[in-house]
C-alpha atoms as a PDB file:
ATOM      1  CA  UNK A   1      58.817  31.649  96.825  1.00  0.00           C
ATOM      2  CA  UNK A   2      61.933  29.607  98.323  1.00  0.00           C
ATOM      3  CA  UNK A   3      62.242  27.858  94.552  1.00  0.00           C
ATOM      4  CA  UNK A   4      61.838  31.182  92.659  1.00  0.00           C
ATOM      5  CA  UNK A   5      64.733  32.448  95.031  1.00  0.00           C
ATOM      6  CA  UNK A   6      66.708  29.333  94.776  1.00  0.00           C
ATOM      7  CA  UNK A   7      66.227  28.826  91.158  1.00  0.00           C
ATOM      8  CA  UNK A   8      67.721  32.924  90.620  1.00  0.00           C
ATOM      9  CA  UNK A   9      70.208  31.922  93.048  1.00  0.00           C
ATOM     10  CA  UNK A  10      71.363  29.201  90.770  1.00  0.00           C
ATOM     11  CA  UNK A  11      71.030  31.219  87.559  1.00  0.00           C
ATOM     12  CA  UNK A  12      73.288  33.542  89.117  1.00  0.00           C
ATOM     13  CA  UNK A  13      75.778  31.156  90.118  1.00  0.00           C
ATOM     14  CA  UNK A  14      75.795  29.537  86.347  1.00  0.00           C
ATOM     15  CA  UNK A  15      76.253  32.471  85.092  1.00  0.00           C
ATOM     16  CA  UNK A  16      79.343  33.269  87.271  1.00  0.00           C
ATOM     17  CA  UNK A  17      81.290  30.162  86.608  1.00  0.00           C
ATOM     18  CA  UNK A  18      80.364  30.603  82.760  1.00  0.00           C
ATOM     19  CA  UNK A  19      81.808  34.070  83.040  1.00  0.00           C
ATOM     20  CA  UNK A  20      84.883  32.814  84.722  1.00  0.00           C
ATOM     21  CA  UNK A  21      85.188  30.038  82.361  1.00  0.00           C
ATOM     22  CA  UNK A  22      85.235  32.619  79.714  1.00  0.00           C
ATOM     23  CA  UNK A  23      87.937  34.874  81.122  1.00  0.00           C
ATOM     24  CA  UNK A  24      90.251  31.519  81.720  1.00  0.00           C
ATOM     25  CA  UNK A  25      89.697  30.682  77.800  1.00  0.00           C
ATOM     26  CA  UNK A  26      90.777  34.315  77.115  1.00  0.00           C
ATOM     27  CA  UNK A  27      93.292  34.655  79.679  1.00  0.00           C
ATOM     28  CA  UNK A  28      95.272  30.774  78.125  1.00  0.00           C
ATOM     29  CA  UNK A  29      94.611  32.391  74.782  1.00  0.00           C
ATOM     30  CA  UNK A  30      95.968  35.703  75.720  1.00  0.00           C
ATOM     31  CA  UNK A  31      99.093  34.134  77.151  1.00  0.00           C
ATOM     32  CA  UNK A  32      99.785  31.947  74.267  1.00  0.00           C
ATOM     33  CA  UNK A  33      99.609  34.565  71.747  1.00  0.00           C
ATOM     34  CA  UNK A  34     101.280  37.034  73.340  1.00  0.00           C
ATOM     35  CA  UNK A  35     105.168  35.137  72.840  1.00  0.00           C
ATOM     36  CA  UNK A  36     104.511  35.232  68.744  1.00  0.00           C
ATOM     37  CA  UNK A  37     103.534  38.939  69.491  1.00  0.00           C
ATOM     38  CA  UNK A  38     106.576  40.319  71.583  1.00  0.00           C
ATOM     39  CA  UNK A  39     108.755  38.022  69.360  1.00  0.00           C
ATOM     40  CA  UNK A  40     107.624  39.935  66.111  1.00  0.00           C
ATOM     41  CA  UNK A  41     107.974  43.298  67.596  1.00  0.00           C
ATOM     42  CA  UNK A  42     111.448  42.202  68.612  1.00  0.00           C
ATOM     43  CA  UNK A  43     112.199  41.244  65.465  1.00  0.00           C
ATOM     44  CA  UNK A  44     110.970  44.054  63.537  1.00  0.00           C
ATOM     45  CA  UNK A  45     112.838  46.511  66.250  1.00  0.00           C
ATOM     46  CA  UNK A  46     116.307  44.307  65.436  1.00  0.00           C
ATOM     47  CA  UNK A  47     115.560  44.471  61.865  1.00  0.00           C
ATOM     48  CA  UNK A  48     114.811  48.555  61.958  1.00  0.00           C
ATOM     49  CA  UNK A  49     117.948  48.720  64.086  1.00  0.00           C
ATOM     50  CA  UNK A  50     120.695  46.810  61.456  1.00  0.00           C
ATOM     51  CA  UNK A  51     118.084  47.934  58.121  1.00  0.00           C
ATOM     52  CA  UNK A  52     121.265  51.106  57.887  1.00  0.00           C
ATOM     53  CA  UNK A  53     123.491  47.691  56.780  1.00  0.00           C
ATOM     54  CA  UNK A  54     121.861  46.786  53.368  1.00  0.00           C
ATOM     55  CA  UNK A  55     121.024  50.612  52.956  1.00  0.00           C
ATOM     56  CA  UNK A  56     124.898  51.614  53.057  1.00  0.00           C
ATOM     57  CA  UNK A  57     125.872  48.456  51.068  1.00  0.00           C
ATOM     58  CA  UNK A  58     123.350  49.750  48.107  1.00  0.00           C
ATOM     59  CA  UNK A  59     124.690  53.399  48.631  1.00  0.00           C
ATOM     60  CA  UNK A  60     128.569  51.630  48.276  1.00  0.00           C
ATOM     61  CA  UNK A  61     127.526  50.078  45.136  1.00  0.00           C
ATOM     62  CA  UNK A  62     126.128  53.842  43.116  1.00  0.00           C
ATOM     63  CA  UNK A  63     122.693  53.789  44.253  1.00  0.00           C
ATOM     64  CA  UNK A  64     122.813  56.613  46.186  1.00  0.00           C
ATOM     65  CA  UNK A  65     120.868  58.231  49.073  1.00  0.00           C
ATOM     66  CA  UNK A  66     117.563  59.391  47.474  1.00  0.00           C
ATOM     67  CA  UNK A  67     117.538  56.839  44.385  1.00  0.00           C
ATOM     68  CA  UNK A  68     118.143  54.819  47.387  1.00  0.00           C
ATOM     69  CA  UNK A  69     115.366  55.388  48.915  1.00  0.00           C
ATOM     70  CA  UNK A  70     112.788  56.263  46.268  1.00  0.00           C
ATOM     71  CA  UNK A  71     113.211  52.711  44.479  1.00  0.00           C
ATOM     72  CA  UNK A  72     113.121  50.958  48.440  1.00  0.00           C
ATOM     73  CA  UNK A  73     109.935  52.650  49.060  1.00  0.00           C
ATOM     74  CA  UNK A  74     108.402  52.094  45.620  1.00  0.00           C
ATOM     75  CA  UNK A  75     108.753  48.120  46.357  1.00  0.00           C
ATOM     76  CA  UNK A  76     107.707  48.494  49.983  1.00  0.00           C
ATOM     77  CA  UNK A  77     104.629  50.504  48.134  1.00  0.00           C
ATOM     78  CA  UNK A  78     103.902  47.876  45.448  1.00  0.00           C
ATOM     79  CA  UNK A  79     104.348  44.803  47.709  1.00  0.00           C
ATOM     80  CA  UNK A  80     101.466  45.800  49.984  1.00  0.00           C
ATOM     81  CA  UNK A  81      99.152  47.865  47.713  1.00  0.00           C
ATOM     82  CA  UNK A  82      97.044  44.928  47.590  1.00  0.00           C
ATOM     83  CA  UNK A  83      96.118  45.978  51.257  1.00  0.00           C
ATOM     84  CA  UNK A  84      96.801  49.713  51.465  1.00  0.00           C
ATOM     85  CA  UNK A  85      95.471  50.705  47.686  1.00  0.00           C
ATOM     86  CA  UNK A  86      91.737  50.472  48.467  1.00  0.00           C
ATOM     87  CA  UNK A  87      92.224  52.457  51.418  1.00  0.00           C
ATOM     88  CA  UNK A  88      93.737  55.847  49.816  1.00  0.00           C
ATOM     89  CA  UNK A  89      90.748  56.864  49.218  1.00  0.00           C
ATOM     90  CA  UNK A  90      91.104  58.647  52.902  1.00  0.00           C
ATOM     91  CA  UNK A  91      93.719  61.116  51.266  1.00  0.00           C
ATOM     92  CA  UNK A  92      89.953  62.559  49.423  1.00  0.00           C
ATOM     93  CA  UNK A  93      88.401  62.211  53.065  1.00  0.00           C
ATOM     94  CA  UNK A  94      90.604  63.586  55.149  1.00  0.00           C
ATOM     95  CA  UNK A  95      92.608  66.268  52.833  1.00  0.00           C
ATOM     96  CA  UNK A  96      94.450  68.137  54.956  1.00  0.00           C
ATOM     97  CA  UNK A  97      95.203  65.504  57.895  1.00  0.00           C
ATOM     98  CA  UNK A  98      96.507  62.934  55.568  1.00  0.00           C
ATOM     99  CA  UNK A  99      98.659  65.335  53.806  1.00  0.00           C
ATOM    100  CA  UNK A 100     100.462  66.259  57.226  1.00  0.00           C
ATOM    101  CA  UNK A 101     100.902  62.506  57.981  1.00  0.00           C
ATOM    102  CA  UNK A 102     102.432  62.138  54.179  1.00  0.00           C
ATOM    103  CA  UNK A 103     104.476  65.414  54.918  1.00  0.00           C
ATOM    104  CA  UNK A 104     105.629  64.787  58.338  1.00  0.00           C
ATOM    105  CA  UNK A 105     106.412  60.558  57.889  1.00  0.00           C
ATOM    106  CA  UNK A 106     107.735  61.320  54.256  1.00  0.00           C
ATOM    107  CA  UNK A 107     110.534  63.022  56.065  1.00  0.00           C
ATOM    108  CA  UNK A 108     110.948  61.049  58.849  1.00  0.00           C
ATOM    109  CA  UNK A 109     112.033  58.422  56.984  1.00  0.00           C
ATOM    110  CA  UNK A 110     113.747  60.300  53.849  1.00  0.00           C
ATOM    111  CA  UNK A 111     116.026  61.986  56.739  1.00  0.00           C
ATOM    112  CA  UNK A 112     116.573  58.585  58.348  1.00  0.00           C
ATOM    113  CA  UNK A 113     117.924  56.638  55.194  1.00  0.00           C
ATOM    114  CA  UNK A 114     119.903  59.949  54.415  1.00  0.00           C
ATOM    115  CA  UNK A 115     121.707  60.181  58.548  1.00  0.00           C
ATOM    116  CA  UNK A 116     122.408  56.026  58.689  1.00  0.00           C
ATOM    117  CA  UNK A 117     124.258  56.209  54.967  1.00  0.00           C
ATOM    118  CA  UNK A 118     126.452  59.589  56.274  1.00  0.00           C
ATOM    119  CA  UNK A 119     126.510  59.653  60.231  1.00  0.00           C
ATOM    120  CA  UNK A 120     127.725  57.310  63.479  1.00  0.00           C
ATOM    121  CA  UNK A 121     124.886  54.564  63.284  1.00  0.00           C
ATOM    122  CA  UNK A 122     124.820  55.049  67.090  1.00  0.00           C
ATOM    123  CA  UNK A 123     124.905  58.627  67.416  1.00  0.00           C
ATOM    124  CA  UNK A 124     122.206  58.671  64.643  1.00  0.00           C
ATOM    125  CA  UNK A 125     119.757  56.695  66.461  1.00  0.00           C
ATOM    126  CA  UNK A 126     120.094  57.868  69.555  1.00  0.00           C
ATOM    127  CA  UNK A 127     119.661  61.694  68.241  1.00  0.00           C
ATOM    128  CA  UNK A 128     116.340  59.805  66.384  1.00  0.00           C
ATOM    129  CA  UNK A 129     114.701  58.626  69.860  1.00  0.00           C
ATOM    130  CA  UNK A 130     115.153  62.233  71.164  1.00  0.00           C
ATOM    131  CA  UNK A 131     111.619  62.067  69.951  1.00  0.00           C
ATOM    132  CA  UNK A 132     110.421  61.666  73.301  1.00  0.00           C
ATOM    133  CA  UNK A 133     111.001  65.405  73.839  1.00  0.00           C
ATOM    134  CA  UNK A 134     109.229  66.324  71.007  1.00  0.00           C
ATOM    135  CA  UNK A 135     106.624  64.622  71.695  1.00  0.00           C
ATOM    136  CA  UNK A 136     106.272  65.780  75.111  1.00  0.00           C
ATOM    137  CA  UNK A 137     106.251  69.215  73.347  1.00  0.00           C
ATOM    138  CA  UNK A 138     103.877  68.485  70.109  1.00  0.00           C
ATOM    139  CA  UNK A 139     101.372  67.186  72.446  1.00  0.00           C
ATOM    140  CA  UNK A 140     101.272  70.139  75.258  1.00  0.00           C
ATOM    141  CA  UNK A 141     101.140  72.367  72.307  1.00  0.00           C
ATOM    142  CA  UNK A 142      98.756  70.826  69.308  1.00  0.00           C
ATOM    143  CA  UNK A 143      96.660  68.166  71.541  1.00  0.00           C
ATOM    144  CA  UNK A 144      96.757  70.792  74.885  1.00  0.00           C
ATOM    145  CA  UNK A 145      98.078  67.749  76.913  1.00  0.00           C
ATOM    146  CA  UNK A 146      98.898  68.731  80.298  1.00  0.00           C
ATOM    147  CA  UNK A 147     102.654  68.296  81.306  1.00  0.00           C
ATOM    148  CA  UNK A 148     102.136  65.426  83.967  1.00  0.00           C
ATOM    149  CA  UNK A 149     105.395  64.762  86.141  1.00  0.00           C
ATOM    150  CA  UNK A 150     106.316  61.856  83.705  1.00  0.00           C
ATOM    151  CA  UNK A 151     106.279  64.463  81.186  1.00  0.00           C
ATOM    152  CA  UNK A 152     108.318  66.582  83.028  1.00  0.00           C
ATOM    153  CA  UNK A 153     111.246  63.998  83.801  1.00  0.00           C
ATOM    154  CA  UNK A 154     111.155  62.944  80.492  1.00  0.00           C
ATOM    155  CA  UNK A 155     111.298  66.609  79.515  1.00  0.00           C
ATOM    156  CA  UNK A 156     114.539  66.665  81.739  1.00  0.00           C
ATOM    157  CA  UNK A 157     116.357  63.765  80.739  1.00  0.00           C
ATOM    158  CA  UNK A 158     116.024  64.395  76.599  1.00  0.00           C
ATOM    159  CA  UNK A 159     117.187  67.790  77.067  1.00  0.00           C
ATOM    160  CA  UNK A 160     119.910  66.542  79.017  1.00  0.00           C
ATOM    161  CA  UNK A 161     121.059  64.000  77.154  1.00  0.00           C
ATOM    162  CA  UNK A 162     120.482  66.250  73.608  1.00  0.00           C
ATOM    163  CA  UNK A 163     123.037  68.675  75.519  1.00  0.00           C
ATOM    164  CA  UNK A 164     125.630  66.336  76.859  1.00  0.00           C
ATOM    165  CA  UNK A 165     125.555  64.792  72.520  1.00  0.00           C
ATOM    166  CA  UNK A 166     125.488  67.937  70.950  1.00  0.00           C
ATOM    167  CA  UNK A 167     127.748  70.064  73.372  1.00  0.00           C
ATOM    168  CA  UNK A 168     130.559  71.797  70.993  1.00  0.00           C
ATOM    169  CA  UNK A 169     133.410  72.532  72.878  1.00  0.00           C
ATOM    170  CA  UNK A 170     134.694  75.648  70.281  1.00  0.00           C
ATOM    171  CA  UNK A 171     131.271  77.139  70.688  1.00  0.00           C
ATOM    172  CA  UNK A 172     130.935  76.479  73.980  1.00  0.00           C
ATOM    173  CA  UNK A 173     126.903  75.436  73.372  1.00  0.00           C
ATOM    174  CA  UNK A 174     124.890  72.516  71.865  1.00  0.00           C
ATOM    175  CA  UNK A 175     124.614  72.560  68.416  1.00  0.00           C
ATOM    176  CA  UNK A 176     124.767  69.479  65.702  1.00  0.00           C
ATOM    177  CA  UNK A 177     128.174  69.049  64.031  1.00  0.00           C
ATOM    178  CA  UNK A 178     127.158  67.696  61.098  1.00  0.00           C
ATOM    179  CA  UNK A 179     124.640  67.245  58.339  1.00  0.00           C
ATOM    180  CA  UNK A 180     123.482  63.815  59.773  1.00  0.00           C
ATOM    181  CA  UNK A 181     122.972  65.026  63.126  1.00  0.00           C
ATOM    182  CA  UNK A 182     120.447  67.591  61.753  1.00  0.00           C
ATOM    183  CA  UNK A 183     118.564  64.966  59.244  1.00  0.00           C
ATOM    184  CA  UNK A 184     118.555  62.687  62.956  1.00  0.00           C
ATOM    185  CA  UNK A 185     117.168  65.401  64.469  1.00  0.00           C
ATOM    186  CA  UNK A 186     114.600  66.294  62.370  1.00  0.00           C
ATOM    187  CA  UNK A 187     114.008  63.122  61.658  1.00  0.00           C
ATOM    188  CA  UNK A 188     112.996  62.563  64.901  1.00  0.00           C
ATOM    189  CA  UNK A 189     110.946  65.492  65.168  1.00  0.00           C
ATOM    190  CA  UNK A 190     108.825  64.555  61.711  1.00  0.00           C
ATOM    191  CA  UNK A 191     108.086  61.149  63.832  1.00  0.00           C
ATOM    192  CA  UNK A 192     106.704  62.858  66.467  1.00  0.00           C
ATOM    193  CA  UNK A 193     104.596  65.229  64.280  1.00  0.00           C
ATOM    194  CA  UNK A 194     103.017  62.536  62.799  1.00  0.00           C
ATOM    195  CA  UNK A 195     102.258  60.752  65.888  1.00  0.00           C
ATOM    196  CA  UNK A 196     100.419  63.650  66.509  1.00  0.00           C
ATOM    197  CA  UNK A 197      98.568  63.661  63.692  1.00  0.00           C
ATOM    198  CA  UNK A 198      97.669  59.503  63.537  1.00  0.00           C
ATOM    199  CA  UNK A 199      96.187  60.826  67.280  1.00  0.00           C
ATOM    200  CA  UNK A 200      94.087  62.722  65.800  1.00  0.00           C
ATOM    201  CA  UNK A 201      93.217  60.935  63.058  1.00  0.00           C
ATOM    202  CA  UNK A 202      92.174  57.763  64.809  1.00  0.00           C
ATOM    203  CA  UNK A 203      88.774  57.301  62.350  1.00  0.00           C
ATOM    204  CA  UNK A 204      91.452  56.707  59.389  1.00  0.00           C
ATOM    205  CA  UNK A 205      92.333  52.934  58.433  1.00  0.00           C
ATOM    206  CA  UNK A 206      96.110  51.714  59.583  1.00  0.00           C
ATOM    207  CA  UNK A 207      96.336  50.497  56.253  1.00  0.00           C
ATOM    208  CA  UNK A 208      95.940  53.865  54.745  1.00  0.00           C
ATOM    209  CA  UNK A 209      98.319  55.365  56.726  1.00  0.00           C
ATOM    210  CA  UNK A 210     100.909  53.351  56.113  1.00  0.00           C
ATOM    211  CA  UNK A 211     100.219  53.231  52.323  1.00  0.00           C
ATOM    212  CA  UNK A 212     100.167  57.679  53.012  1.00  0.00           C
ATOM    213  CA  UNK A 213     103.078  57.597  54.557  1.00  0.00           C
ATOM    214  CA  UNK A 214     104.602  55.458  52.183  1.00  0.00           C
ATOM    215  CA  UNK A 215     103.421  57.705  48.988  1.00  0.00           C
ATOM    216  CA  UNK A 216     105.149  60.974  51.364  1.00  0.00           C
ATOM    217  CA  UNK A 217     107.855  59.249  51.206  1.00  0.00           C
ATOM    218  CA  UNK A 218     108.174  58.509  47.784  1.00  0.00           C
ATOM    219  CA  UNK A 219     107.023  62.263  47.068  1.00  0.00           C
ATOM    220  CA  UNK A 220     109.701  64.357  49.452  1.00  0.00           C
ATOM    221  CA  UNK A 221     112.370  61.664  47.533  1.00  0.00           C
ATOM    222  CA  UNK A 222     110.749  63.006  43.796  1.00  0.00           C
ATOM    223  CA  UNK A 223     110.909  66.248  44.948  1.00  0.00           C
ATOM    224  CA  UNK A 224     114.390  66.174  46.277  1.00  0.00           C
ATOM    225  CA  UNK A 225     116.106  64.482  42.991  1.00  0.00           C
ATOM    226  CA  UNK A 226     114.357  67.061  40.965  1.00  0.00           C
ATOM    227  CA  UNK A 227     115.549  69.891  43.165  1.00  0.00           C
ATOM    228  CA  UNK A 228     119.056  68.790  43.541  1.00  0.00           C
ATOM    229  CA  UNK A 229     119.096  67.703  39.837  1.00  0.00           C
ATOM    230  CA  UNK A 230     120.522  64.331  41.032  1.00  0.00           C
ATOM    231  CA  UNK A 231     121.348  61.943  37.950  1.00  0.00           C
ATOM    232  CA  UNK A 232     120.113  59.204  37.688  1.00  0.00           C
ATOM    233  CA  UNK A 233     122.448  55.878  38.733  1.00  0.00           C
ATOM    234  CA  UNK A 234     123.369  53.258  36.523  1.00  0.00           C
ATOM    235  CA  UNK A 235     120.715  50.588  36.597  1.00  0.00           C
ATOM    236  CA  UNK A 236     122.694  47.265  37.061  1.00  0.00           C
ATOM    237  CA  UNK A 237     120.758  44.481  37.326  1.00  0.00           C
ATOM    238  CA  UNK A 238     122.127  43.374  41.005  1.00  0.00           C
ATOM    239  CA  UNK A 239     121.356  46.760  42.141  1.00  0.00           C
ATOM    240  CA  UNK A 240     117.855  47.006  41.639  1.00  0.00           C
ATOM    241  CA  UNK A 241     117.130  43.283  42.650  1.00  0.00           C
ATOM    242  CA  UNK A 242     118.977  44.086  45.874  1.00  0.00           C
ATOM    243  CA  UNK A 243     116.813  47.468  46.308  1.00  0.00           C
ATOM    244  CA  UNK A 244     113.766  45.923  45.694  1.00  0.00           C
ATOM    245  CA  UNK A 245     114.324  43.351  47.892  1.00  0.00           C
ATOM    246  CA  UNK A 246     115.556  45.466  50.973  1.00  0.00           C
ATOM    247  CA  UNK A 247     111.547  47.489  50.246  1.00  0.00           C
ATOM    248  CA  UNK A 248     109.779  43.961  49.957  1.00  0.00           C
ATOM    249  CA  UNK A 249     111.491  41.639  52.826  1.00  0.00           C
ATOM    250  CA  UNK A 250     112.921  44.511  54.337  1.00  0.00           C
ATOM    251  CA  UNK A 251     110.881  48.019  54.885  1.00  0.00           C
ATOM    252  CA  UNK A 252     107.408  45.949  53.702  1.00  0.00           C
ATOM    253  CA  UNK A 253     108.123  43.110  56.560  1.00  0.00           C
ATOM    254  CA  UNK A 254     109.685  45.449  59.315  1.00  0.00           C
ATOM    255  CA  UNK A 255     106.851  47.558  59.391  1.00  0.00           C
ATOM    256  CA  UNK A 256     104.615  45.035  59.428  1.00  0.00           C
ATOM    257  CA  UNK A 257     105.590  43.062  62.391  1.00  0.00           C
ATOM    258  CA  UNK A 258     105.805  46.489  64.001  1.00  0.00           C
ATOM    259  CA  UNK A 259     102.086  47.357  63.620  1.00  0.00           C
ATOM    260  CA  UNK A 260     101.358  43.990  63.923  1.00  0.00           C
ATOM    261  CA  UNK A 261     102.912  44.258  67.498  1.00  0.00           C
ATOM    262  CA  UNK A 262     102.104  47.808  68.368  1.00  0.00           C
ATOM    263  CA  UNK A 263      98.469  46.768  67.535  1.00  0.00           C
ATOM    264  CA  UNK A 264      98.170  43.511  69.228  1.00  0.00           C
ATOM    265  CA  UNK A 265      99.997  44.842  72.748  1.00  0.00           C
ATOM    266  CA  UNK A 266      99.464  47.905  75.373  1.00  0.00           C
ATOM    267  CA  UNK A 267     101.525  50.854  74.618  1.00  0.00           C
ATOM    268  CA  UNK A 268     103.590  50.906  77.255  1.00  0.00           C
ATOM    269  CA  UNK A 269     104.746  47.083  76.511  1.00  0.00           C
ATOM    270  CA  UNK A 270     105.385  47.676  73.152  1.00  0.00           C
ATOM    271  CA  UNK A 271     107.276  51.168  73.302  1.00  0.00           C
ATOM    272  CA  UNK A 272     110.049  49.637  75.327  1.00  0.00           C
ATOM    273  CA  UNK A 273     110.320  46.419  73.068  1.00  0.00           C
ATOM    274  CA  UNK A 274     110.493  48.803  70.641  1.00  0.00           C
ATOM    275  CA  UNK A 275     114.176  50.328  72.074  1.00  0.00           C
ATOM    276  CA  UNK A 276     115.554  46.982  70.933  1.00  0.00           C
ATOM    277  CA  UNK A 277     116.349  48.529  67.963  1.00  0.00           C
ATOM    278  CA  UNK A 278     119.098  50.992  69.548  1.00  0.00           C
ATOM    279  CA  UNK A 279     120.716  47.406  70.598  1.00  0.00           C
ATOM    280  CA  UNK A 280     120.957  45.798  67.431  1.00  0.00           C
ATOM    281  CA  UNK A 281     122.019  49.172  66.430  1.00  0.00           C
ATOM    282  CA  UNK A 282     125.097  49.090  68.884  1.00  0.00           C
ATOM    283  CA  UNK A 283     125.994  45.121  68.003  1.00  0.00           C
ATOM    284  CA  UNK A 284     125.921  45.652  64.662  1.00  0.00           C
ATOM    285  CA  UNK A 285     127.796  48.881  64.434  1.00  0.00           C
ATOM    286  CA  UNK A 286     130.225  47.292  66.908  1.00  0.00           C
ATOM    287  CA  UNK A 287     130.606  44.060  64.559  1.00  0.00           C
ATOM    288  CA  UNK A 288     130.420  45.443  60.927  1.00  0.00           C
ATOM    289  CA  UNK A 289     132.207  49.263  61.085  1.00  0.00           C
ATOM    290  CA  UNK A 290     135.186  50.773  63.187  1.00  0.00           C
ATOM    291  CA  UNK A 291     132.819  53.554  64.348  1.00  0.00           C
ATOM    292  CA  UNK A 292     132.429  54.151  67.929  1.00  0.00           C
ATOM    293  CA  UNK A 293     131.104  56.450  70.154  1.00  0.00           C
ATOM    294  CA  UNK A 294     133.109  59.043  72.848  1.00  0.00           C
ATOM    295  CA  UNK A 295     132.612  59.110  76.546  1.00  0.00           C
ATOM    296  CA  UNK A 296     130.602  61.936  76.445  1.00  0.00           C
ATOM    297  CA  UNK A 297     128.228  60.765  73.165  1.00  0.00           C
ATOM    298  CA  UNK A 298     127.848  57.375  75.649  1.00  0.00           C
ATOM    299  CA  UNK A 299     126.419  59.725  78.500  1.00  0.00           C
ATOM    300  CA  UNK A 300     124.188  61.787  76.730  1.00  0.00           C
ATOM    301  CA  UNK A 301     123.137  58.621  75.329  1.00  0.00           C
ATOM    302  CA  UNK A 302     122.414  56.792  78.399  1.00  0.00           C
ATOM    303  CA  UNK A 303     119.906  59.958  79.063  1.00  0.00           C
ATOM    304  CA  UNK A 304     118.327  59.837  76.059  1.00  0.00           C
ATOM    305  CA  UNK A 305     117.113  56.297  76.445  1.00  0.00           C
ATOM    306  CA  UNK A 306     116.332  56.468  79.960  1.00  0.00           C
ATOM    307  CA  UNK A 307     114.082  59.498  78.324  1.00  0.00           C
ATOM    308  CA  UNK A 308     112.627  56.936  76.120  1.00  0.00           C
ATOM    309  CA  UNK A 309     111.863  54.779  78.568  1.00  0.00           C
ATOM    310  CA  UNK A 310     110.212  56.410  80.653  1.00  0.00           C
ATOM    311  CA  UNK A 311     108.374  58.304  78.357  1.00  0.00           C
ATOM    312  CA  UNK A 312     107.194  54.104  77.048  1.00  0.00           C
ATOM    313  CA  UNK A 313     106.713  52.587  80.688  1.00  0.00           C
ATOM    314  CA  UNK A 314     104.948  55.605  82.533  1.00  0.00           C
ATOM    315  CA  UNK A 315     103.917  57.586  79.740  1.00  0.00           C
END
């Protein structure tokens, strides 16, 4: 009896240092791994954040907004379709989900390319990460999450700092002054929406997502040239290499570190890492334009990405 008990005894005991053996391996692994991860979120957040550089450069030259970023899109698109063409097929499965997602991140980042050629780089991504507040919204309305006190102070500061931006003095009230402030704005808002909607679509493939979103983009762009009956630009050589290559080591790479990142790291880690971008934003506006932003655009600022944060650390 004492050498059955004795023998369990030492079973037991092997099996505990084996399991803490295993959770050392995993725990060394975890911790070397996780540098290459936060430094290729960082770098795809720094690379988002000055991306409005090459993108104004191309406008400068006659490729304008939408040709702009139809052609950047259509690289980005054929570069990876090696990984995100077999995957479509979820645009048959899930109709109506995956037609939101195209809808909602076709105009996120339409808008986006459209506010950083036009507007105050800083102004424009600051009025982006209001998206926060929308999503606090979205998600109390479409995915009847309850509005827990993070919710609420994130709530608070957005509108706060969307106020203290948009205030206009003549009218005496918030309101956008100007076309790139709206296409921010929404912008921002289409994010959110289809935040909502990869939520609830959870089942579908990343890759297919991305190569959705990716053919939404390309889409609202079509749609857009044809509606505004946009000429076409003249098709210099140095032009489209430089467009292509902006969708291939630019808009193909940035979002892949980003999922890469995102994917490979908790939330809450990687949705602050992810505010990087609004500081290569301000170095880079501050080093390559005369733009700058007033007293009261810093403020509301400041609010905004407190906002953000919280909404990534506590969220």
């Amino acid at each position: 009896m004492n050498s059955l008990f004795n023998r369990a005894i030492n079973n037991k005991a092997q099996i505990i240092r084996q399991a803490m053996e295993s959770n050392k391996i995993r725990n060394n692994t975890t911790s070397m791994v996780a540098p290459g991860i936060t430094w290729a979120l960082l770098l795809g957040a720094a690379m988002w954040g000055v991306s409005w550089y090459p993108m104004r450069l191309l406008d400068q030259a006659g490729l304008s907004g939408l040709w702009l970023t139809l052609l950047i899109y259509i690289a980005a698109m054929a570069a990876s379709l090696w990984k995100t063409g077999p995957q479509l097929r979820a645009l048959w499965q899930e109709p109506r989900q995956m037609l939101l997602l195209a809808l909602f991140a076709g105009w996120t980042n339409v808008a986006f390319v459209l506010a950083v050629l036009d507007g105050n780089i800083m102004r424009v991504l600051l009025l982006f990460y209001l998206s926060p507040l929308w999503a606090v919204i979205l998600g109390y309305i479409f995915l009847n999450e309850r509005l827990s006190p993070v919710s609420l102070v994130t709530l608070v500061l957005a509108m706060a700092g969307a106020v203290t931006m948009l205030w206009h003095p003549q009218m005496g009230a918030p309101w956008p002054s100007s076309a790139a402030d709206w296409l921010a704005i929404t912008s921002g808002m289409a994010f959110s929406a289809s935040n909502v909607v990869v939520r609830k679509a959870q089942h579908i493939n990343l890759a297919a997502k991305v190569g959705i979103s990716w053919l939404g983009v390309i889409a609202i762009a079509v749609t857009l040239i044809v509606w505004e009956q946009q000429a076409a630009p003249q098709w210099h050589a140095d032009i489209i290499i430089g467009a292509i290559a902006l969708g291939v080591l630019g808009i193909a790479v940035m979002t892949t570190l980003v999922q890469y990142g995102v994917t490979h790291m908790p939330i809450h880690r990687s949705a602050v890492i992810l505010l990087f971008e609004l500081v290569a934003g301000a170095i880079s506006q501050q080093l390559l334009t005369d733009e700058v932003l007033s007293m009261r655009e810093w403020v509301g600022g400041t609010a905004i990405i407190a906002a953000a944060y919280v909404s990534a650390k506590y969220g």
